[in-house]
Protein backbone atom coordinates (compact mmCIF):
# COMPACT_ATOMS: atom_id res chain seq x y z
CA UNK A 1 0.00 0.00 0.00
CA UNK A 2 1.24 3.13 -1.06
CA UNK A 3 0.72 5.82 1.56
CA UNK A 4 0.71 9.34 -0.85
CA UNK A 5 -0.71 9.24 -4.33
CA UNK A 6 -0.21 12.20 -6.36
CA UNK A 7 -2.86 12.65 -9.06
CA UNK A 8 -3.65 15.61 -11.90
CA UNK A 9 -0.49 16.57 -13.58
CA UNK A 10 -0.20 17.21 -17.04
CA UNK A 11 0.55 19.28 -20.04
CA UNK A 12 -0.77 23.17 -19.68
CA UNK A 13 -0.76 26.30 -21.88
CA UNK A 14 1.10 29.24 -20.24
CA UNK A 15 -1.98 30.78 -17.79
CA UNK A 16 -3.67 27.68 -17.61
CA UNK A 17 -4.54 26.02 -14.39
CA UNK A 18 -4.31 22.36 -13.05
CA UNK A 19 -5.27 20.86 -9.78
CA UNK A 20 -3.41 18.38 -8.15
CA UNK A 21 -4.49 15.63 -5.49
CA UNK A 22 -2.96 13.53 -2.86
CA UNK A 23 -4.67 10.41 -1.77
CA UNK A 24 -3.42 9.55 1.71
CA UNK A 25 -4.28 5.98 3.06
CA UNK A 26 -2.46 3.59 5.69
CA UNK A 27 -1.42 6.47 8.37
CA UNK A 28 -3.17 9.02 10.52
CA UNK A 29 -3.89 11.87 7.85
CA UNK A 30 -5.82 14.39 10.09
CA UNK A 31 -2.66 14.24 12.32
CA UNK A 32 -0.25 14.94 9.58
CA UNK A 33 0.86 18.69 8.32
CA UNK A 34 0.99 18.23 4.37
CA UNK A 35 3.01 19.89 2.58
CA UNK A 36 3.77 19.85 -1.73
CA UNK A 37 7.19 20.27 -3.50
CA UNK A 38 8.31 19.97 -7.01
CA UNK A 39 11.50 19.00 -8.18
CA UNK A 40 12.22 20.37 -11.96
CA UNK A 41 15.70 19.05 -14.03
CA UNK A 42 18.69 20.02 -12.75
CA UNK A 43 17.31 21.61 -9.79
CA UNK A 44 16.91 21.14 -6.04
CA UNK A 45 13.57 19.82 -4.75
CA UNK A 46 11.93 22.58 -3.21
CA UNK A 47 9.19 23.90 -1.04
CA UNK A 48 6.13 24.91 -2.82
CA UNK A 49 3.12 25.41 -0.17
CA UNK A 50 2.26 23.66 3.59
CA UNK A 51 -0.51 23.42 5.32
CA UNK A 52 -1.42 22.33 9.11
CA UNK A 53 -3.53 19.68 10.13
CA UNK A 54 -6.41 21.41 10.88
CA UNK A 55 -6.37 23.40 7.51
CA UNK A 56 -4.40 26.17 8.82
CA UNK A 57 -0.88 27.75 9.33
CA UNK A 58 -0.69 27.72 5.23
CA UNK A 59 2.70 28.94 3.99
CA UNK A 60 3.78 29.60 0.38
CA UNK A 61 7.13 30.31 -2.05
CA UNK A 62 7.35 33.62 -3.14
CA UNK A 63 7.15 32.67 -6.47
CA UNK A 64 3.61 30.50 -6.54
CA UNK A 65 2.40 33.29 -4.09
CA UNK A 66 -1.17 34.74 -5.23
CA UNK A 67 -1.29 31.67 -8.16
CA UNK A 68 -1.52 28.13 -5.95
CA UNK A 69 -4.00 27.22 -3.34
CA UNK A 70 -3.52 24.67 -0.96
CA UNK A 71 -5.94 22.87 0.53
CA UNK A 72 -7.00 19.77 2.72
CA UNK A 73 -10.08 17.36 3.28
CA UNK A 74 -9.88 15.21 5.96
CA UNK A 75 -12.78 13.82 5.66
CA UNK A 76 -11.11 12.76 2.30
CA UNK A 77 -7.85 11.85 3.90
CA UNK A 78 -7.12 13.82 0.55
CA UNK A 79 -4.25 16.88 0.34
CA UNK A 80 -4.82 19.72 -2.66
CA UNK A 81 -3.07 21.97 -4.81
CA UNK A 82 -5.00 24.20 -7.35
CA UNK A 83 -2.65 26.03 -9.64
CA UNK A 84 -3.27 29.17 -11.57
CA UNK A 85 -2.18 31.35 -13.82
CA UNK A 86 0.56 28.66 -14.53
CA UNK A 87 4.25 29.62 -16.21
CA UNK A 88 6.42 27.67 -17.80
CA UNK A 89 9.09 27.68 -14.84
CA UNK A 90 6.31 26.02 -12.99
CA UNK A 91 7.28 23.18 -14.75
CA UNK A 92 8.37 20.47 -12.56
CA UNK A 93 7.46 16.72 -10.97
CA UNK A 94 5.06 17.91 -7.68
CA UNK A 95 5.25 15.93 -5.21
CA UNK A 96 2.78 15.79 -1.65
CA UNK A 97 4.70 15.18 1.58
CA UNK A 98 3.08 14.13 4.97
CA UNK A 99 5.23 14.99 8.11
CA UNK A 100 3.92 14.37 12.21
CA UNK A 101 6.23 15.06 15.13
CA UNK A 102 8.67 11.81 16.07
CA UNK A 103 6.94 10.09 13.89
CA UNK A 104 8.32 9.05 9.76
CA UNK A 105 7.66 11.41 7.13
CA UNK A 106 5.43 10.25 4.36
CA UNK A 107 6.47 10.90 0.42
CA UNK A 108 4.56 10.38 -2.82
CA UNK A 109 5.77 9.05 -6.05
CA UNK A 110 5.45 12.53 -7.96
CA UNK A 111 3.41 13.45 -10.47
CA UNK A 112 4.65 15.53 -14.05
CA UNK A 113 3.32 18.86 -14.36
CA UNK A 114 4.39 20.12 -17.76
CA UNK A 115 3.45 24.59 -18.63
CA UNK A 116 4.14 24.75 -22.41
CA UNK A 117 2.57 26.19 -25.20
């Protein structure tokens, strides 16, 4: 059982949007912060948006500031990122990370996100 599957990536047009998911299962979701990075060529994986695990305490990059929303249902057990106004150095695989105190951190497989016209 995998415990983080990402889900909605793709090929986008410069100012298109895409929403990514992350399917939790097998650990305590509601108790995990959540958090999403992306990882494009020849760069360092980095910090794209976090949220708490009662849907608060949300933190952004600069650069996907006023574009991405993240988001949480735990009802779900399901993590969200809606992206907007997309640009091509959004490009990158966007991963969903899952993180509790003393306890291990959860990663998904990735999925592609792809801004090109």
């Amino acid at each position: 059982q995998v415990p983080l599957v990402e889900s909605g990536g793709g090929l986008v047009q410069p100012g298109g949007s895409l929403r990514l998911s992350c399917a939790a299962s097998g650990f305590p979701f509601s108790s995990y912060a959540m958090s999403w990075y992306r990882q494009a060529p020849g760069k360092e994986r980095e910090l794209v948006a976090s949220i708490a695990t009662y849907g608060g305490n949300i933190n952004y990059a600069d650069s996907v500031k006023g574009r991405f929303i993240i988001s949480r249902d735990n009802t779900k057990n399901t993590l969200y990122l809606q992206m907007n106004s997309l640009k091509p150095e959004d490009t990158a695989v966007y991963y969903c990370k899952g993180t509790r105190w003393s306890s291990p951190e959860y990663w998904g497989q990735g999925t592609q996100v792809t801004v090109s016209s």
